[in-house]
C-alpha atoms as a PDB file:
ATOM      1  CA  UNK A   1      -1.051  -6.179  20.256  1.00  0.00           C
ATOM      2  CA  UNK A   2       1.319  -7.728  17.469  1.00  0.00           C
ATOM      3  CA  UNK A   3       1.572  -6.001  14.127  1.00  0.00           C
ATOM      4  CA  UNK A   4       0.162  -8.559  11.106  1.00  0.00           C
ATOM      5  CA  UNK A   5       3.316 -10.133   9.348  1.00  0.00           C
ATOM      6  CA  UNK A   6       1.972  -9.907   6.191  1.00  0.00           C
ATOM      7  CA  UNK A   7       0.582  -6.040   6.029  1.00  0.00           C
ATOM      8  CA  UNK A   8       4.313  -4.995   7.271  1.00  0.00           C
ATOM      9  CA  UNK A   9       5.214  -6.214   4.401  1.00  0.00           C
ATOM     10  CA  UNK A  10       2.528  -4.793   1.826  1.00  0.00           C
ATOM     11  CA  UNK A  11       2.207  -1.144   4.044  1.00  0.00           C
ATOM     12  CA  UNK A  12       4.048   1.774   5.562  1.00  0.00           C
ATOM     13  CA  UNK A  13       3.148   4.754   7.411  1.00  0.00           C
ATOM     14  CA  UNK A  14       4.286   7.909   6.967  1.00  0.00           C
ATOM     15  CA  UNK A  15       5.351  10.721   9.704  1.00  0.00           C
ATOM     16  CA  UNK A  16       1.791  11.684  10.274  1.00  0.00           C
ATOM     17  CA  UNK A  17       0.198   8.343  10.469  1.00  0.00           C
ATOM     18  CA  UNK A  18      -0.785   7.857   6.737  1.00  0.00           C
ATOM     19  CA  UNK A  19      -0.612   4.718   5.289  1.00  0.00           C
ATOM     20  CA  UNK A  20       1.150   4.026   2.335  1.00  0.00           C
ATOM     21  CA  UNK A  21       0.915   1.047  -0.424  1.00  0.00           C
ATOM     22  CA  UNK A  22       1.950  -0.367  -4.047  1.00  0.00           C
ATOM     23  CA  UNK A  23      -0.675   0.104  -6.704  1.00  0.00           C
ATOM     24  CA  UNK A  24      -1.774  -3.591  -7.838  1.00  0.00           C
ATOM     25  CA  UNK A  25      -1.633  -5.113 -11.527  1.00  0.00           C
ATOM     26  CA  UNK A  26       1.692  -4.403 -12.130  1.00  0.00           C
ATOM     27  CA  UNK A  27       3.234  -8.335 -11.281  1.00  0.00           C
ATOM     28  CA  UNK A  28       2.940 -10.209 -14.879  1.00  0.00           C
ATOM     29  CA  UNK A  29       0.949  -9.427 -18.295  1.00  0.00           C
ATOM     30  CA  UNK A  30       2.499  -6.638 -19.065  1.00  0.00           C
ATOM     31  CA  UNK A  31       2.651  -6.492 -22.334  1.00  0.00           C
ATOM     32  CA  UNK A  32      -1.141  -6.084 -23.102  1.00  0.00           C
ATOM     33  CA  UNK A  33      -0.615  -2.844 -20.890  1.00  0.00           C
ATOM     34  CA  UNK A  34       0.396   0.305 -22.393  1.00  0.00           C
ATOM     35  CA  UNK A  35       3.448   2.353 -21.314  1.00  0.00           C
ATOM     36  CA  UNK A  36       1.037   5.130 -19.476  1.00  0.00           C
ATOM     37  CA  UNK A  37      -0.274   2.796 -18.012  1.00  0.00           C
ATOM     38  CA  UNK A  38       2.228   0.847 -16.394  1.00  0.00           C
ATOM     39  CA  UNK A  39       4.159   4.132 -15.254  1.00  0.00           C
ATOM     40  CA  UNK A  40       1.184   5.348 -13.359  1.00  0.00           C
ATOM     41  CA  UNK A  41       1.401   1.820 -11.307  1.00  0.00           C
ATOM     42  CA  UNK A  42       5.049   2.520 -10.217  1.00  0.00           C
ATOM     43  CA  UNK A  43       3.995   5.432  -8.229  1.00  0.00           C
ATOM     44  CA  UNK A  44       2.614   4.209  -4.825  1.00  0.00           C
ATOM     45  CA  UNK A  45      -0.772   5.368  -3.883  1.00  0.00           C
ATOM     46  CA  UNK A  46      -2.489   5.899  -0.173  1.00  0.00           C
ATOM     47  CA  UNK A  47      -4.542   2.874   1.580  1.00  0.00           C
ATOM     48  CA  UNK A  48      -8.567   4.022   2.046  1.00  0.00           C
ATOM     49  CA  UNK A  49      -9.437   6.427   4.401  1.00  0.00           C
ATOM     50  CA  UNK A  50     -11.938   3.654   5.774  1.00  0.00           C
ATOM     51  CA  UNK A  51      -9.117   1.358   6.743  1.00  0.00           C
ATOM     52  CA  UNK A  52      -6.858   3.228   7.827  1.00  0.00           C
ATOM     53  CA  UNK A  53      -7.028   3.117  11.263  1.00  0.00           C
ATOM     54  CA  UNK A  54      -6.938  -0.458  11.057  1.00  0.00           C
ATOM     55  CA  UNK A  55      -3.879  -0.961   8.732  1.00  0.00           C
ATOM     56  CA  UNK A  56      -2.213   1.387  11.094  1.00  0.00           C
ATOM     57  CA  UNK A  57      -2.741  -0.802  14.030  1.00  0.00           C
ATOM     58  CA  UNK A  58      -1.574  -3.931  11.966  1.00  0.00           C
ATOM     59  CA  UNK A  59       1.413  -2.405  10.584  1.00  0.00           C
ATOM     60  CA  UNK A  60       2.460  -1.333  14.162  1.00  0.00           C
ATOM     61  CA  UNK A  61       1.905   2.128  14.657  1.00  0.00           C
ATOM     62  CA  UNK A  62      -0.411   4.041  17.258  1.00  0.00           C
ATOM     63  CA  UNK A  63      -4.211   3.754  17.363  1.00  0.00           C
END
């Protein structure tokens, strides 16, 4: 099966299968957001556990 274009671009897995993304709302209005708050969106966070089985298939790792 081919992995999805656009999820190898928004995911990656880690060494154990994991699968690791960006935080959203941290693109444009920033100003109305606080400084906590956009330092807690730099650090990446982990996909749901309910799909990720399927992002791991799309990003291109083992089933």
């Amino acid at each position: 099966m081919k992995s999805h274009g656009g999820a190898k671009k928004r995911y990656r897995l880690t060494a154990t299968g994991i699968v690791i993304r960006a935080k959203c709302n941290k693109n444009h209005i920033l100003t109305k957001k606080n400084r906590k708050r956009k330092r807690r969106l730099r650090q990446g966070g982990y996909a749901p556990e309910t799909i990720q089985k399927t992002l791991s298939v799309m990003v291109g790792g083992r089933k």
